[in-house]
PDB file of N, CA and C in Angstrom:
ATOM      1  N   UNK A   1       0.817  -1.193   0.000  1.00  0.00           N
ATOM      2  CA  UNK A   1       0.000   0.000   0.000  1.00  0.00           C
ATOM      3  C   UNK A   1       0.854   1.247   0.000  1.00  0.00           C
ATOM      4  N   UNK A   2       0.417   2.628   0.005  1.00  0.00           N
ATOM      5  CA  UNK A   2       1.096   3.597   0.065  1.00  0.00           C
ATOM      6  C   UNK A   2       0.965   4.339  -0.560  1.00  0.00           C
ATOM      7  N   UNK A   3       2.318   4.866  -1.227  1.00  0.00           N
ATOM      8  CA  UNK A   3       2.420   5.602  -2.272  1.00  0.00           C
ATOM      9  C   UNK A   3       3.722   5.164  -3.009  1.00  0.00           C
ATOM     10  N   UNK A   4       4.453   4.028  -2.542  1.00  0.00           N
ATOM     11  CA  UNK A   4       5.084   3.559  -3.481  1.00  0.00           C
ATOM     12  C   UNK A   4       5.139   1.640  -2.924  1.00  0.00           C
ATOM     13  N   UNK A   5       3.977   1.245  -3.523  1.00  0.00           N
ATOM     14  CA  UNK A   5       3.342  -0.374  -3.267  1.00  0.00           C
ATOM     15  C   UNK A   5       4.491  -1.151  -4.157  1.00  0.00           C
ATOM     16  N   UNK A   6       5.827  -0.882  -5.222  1.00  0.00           N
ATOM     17  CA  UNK A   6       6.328  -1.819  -5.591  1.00  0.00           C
ATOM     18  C   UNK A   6       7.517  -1.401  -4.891  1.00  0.00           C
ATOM     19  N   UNK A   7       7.880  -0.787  -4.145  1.00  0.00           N
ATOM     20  CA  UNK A   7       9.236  -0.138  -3.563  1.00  0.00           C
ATOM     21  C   UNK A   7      10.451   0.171  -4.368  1.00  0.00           C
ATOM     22  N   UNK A   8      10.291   1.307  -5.405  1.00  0.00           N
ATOM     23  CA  UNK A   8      10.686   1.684  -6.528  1.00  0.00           C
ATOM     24  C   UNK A   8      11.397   2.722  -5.689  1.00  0.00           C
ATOM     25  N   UNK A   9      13.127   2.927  -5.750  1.00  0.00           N
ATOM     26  CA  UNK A   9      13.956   2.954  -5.715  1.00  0.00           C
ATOM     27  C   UNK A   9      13.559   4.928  -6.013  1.00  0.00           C
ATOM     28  N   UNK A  10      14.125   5.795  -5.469  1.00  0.00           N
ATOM     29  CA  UNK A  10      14.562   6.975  -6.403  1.00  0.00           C
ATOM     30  C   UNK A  10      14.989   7.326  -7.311  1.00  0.00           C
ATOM     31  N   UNK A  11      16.288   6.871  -7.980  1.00  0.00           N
ATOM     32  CA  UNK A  11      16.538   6.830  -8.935  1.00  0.00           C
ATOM     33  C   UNK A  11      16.090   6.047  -9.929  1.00  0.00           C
ATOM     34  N   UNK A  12      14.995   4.836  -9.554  1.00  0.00           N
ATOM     35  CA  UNK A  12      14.366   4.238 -10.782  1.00  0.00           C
ATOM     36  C   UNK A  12      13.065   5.280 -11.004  1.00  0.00           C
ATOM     37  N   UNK A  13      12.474   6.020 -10.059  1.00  0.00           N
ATOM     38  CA  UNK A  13      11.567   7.171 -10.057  1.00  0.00           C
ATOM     39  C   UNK A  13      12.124   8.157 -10.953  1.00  0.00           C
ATOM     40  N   UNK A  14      13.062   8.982 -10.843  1.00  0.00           N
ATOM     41  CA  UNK A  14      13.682   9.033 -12.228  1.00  0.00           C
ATOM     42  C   UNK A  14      13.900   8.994 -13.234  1.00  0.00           C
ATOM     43  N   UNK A  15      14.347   8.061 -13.319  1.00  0.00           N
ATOM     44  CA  UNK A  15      14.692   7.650 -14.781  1.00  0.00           C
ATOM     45  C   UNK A  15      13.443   7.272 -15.484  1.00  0.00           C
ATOM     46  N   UNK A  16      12.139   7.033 -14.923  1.00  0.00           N
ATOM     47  CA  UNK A  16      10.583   6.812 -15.084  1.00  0.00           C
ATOM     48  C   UNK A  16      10.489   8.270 -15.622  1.00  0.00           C
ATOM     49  N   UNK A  17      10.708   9.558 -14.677  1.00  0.00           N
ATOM     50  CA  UNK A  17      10.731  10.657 -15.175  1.00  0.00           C
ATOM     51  C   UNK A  17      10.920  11.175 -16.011  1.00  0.00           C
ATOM     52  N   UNK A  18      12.197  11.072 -16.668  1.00  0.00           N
ATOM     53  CA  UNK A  18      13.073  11.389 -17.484  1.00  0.00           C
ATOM     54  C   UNK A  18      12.351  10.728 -18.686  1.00  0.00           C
ATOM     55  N   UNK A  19      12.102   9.347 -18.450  1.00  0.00           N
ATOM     56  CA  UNK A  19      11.440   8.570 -20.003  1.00  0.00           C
ATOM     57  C   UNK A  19      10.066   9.066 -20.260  1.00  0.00           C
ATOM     58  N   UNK A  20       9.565   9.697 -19.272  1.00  0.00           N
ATOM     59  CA  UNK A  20       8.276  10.281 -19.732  1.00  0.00           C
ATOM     60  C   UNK A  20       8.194  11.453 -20.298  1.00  0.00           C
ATOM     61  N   UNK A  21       9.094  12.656 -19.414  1.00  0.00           N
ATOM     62  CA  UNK A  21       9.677  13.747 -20.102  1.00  0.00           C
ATOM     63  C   UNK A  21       9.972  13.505 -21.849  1.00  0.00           C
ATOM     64  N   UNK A  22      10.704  12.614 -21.897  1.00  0.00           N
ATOM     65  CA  UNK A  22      11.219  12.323 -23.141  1.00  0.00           C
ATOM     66  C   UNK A  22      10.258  12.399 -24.316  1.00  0.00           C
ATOM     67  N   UNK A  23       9.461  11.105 -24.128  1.00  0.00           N
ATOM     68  CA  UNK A  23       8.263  10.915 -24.437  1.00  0.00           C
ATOM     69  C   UNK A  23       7.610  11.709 -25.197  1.00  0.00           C
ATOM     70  N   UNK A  24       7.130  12.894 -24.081  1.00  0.00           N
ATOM     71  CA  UNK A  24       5.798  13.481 -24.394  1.00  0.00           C
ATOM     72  C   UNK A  24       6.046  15.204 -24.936  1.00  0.00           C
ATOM     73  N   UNK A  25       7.784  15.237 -24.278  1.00  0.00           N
ATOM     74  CA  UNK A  25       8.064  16.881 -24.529  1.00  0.00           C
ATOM     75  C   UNK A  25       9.075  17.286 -25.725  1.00  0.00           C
ATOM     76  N   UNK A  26       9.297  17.831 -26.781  1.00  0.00           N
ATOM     77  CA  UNK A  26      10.301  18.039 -26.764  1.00  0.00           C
ATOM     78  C   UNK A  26      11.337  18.640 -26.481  1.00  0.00           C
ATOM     79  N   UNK A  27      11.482  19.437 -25.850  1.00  0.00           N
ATOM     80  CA  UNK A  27      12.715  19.930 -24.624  1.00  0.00           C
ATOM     81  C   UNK A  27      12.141  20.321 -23.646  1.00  0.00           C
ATOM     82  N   UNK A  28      12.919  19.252 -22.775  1.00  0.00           N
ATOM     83  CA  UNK A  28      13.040  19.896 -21.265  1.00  0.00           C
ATOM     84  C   UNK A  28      14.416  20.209 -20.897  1.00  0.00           C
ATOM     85  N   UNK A  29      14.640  21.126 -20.033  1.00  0.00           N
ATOM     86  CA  UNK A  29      15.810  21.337 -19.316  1.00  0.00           C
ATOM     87  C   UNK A  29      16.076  20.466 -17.728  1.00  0.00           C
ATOM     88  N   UNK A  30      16.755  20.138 -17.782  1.00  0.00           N
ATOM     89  CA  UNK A  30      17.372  19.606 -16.532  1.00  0.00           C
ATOM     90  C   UNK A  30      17.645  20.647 -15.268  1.00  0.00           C
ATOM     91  N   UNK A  31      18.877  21.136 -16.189  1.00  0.00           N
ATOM     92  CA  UNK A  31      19.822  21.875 -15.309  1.00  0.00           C
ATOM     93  C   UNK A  31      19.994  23.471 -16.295  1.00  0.00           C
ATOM     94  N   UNK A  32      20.136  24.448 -15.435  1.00  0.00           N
ATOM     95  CA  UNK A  32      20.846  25.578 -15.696  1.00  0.00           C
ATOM     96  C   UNK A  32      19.307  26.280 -16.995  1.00  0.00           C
ATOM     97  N   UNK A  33      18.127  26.347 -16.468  1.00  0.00           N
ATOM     98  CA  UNK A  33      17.200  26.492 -17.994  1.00  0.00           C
ATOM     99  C   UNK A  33      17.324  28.180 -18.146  1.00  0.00           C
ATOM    100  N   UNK A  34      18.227  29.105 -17.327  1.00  0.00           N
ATOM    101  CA  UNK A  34      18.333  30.187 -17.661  1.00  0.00           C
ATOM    102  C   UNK A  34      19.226  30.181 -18.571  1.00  0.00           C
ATOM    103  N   UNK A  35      20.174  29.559 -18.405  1.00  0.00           N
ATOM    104  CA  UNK A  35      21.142  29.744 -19.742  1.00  0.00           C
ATOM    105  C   UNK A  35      20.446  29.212 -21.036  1.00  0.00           C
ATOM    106  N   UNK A  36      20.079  28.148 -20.365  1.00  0.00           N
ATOM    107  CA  UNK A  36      19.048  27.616 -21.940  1.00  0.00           C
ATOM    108  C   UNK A  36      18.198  28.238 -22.667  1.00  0.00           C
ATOM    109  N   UNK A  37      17.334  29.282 -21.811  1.00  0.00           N
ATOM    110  CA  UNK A  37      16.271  30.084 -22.373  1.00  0.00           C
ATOM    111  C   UNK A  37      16.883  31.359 -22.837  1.00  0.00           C
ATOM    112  N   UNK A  38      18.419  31.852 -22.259  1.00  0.00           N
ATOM    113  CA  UNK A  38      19.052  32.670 -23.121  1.00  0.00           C
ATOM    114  C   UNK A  38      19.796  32.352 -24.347  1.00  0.00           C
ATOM    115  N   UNK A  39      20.079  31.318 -24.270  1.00  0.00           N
ATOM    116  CA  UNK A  39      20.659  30.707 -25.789  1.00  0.00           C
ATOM    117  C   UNK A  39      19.577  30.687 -26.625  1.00  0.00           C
ATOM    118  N   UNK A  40      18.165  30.094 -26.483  1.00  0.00           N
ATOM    119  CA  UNK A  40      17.097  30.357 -27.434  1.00  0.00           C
ATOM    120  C   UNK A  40      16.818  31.303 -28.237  1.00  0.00           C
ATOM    121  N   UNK A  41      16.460  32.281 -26.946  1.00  0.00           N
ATOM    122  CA  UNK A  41      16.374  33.665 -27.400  1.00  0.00           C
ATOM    123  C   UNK A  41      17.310  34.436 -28.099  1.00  0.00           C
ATOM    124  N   UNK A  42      18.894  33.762 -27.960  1.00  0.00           N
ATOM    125  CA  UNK A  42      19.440  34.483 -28.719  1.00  0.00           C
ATOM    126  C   UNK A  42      19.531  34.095 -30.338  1.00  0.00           C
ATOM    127  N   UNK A  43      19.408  32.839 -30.241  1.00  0.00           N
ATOM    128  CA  UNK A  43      19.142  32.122 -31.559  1.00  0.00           C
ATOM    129  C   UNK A  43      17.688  32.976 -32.395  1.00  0.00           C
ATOM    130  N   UNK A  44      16.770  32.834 -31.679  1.00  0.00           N
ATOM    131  CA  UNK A  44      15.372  32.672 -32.239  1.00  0.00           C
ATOM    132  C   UNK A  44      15.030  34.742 -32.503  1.00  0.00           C
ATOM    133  N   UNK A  45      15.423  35.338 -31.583  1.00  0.00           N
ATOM    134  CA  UNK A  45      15.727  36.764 -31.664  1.00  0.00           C
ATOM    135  C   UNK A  45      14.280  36.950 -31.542  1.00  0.00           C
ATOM    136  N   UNK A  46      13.639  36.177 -30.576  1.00  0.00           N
ATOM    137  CA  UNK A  46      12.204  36.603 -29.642  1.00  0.00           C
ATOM    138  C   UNK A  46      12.400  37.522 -28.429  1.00  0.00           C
ATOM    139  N   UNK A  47      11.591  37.885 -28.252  1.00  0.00           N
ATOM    140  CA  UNK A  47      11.607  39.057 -26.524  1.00  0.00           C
ATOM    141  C   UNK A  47      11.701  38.135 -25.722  1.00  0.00           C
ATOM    142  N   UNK A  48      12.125  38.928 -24.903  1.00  0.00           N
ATOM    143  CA  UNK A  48      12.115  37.994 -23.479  1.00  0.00           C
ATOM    144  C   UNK A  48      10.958  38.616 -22.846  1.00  0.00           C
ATOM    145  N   UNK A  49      10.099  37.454 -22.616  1.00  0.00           N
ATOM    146  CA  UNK A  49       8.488  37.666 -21.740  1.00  0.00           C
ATOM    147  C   UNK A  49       9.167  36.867 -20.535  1.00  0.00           C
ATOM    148  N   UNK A  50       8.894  38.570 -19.135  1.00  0.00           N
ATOM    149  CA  UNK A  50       9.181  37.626 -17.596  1.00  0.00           C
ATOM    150  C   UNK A  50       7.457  37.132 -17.234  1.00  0.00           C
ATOM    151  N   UNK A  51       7.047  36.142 -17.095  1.00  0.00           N
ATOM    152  CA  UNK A  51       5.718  35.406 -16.551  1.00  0.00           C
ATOM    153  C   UNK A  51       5.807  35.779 -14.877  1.00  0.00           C
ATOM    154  N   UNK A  52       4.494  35.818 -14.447  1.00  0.00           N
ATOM    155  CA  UNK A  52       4.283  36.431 -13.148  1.00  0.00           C
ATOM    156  C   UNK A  52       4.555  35.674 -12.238  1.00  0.00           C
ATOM    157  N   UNK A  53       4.796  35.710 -11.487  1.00  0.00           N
ATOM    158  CA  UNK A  53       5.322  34.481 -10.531  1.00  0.00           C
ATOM    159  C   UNK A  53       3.709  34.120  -9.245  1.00  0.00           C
ATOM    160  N   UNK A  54       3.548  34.655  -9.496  1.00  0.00           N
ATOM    161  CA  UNK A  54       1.663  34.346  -8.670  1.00  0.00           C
ATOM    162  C   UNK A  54       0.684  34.869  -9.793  1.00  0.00           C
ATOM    163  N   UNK A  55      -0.766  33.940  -9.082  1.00  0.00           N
ATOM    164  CA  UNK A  55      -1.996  33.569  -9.714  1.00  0.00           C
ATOM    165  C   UNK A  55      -2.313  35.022 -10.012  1.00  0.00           C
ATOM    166  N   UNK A  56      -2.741  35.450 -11.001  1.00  0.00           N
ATOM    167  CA  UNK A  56      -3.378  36.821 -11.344  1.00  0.00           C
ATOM    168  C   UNK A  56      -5.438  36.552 -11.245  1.00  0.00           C
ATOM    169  N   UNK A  57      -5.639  35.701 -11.241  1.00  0.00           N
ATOM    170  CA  UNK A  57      -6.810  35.521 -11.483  1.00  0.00           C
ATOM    171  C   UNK A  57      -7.658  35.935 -10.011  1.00  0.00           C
ATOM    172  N   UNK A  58      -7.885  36.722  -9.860  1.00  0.00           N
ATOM    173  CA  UNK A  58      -8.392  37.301  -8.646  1.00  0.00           C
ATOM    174  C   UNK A  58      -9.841  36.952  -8.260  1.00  0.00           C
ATOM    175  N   UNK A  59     -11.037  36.207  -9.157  1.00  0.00           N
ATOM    176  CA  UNK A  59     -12.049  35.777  -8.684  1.00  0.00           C
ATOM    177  C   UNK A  59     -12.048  34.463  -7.853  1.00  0.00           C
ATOM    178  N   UNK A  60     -13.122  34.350  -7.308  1.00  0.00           N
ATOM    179  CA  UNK A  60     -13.328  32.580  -6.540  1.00  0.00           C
ATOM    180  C   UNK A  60     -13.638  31.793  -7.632  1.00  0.00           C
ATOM    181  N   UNK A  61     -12.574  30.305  -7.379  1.00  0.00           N
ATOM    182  CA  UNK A  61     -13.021  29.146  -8.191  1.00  0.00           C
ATOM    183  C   UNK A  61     -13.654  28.365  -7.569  1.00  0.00           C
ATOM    184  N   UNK A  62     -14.820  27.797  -8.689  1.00  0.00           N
ATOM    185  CA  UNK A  62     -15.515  26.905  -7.540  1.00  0.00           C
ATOM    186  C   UNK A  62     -15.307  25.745  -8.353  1.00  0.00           C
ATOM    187  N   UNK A  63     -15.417  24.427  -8.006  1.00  0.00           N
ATOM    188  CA  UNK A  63     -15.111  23.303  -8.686  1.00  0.00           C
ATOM    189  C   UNK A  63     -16.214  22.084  -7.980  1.00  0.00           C
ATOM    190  N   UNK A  64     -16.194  21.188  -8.802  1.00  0.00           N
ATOM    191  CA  UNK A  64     -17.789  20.144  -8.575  1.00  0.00           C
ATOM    192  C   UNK A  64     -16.352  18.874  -8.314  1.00  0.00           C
ATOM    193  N   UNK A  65     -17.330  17.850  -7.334  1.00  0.00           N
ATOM    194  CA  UNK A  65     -16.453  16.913  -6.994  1.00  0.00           C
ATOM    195  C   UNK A  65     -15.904  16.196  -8.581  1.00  0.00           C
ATOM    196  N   UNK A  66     -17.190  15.893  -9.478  1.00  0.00           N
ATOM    197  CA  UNK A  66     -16.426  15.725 -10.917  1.00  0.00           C
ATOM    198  C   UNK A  66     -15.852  16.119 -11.565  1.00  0.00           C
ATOM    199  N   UNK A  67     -15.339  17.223 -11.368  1.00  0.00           N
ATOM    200  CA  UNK A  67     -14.437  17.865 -11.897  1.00  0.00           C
ATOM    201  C   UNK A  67     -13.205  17.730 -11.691  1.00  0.00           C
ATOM    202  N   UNK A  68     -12.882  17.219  -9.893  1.00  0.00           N
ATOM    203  CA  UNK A  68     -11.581  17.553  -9.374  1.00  0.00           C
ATOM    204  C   UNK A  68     -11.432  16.239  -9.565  1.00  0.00           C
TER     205      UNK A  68
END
Protein backbone atom coordinates (compact mmCIF):
# COMPACT_ATOMS: atom_id res chain seq x y z
CA UNK A 1 0.00 0.00 0.00
CA UNK A 2 1.10 3.60 0.06
CA UNK A 3 2.42 5.60 -2.27
CA UNK A 4 5.08 3.56 -3.48
CA UNK A 5 3.34 -0.37 -3.27
CA UNK A 6 6.33 -1.82 -5.59
CA UNK A 7 9.24 -0.14 -3.56
CA UNK A 8 10.69 1.68 -6.53
CA UNK A 9 13.96 2.95 -5.71
CA UNK A 10 14.56 6.97 -6.40
CA UNK A 11 16.54 6.83 -8.93
CA UNK A 12 14.37 4.24 -10.78
CA UNK A 13 11.57 7.17 -10.06
CA UNK A 14 13.68 9.03 -12.23
CA UNK A 15 14.69 7.65 -14.78
CA UNK A 16 10.58 6.81 -15.08
CA UNK A 17 10.73 10.66 -15.17
CA UNK A 18 13.07 11.39 -17.48
CA UNK A 19 11.44 8.57 -20.00
CA UNK A 20 8.28 10.28 -19.73
CA UNK A 21 9.68 13.75 -20.10
CA UNK A 22 11.22 12.32 -23.14
CA UNK A 23 8.26 10.92 -24.44
CA UNK A 24 5.80 13.48 -24.39
CA UNK A 25 8.06 16.88 -24.53
CA UNK A 26 10.30 18.04 -26.76
CA UNK A 27 12.72 19.93 -24.62
CA UNK A 28 13.04 19.90 -21.27
CA UNK A 29 15.81 21.34 -19.32
CA UNK A 30 17.37 19.61 -16.53
CA UNK A 31 19.82 21.87 -15.31
CA UNK A 32 20.85 25.58 -15.70
CA UNK A 33 17.20 26.49 -17.99
CA UNK A 34 18.33 30.19 -17.66
CA UNK A 35 21.14 29.74 -19.74
CA UNK A 36 19.05 27.62 -21.94
CA UNK A 37 16.27 30.08 -22.37
CA UNK A 38 19.05 32.67 -23.12
CA UNK A 39 20.66 30.71 -25.79
CA UNK A 40 17.10 30.36 -27.43
CA UNK A 41 16.37 33.67 -27.40
CA UNK A 42 19.44 34.48 -28.72
CA UNK A 43 19.14 32.12 -31.56
CA UNK A 44 15.37 32.67 -32.24
CA UNK A 45 15.73 36.76 -31.66
CA UNK A 46 12.20 36.60 -29.64
CA UNK A 47 11.61 39.06 -26.52
CA UNK A 48 12.12 37.99 -23.48
CA UNK A 49 8.49 37.67 -21.74
CA UNK A 50 9.18 37.63 -17.60
CA UNK A 51 5.72 35.41 -16.55
CA UNK A 52 4.28 36.43 -13.15
CA UNK A 53 5.32 34.48 -10.53
CA UNK A 54 1.66 34.35 -8.67
CA UNK A 55 -2.00 33.57 -9.71
CA UNK A 56 -3.38 36.82 -11.34
CA UNK A 57 -6.81 35.52 -11.48
CA UNK A 58 -8.39 37.30 -8.65
CA UNK A 59 -12.05 35.78 -8.68
CA UNK A 60 -13.33 32.58 -6.54
CA UNK A 61 -13.02 29.15 -8.19
CA UNK A 62 -15.52 26.91 -7.54
CA UNK A 63 -15.11 23.30 -8.69
CA UNK A 64 -17.79 20.14 -8.58
CA UNK A 65 -16.45 16.91 -6.99
CA UNK A 66 -16.43 15.73 -10.92
CA UNK A 67 -14.44 17.87 -11.90
CA UNK A 68 -11.58 17.55 -9.37
Amino acid sequence: GGRNPFNVTKEEKVARALELLHRHFDVVTVADHAAYMETVLEWTGWPRVDMPKTNVYKKDLHFTKKEV
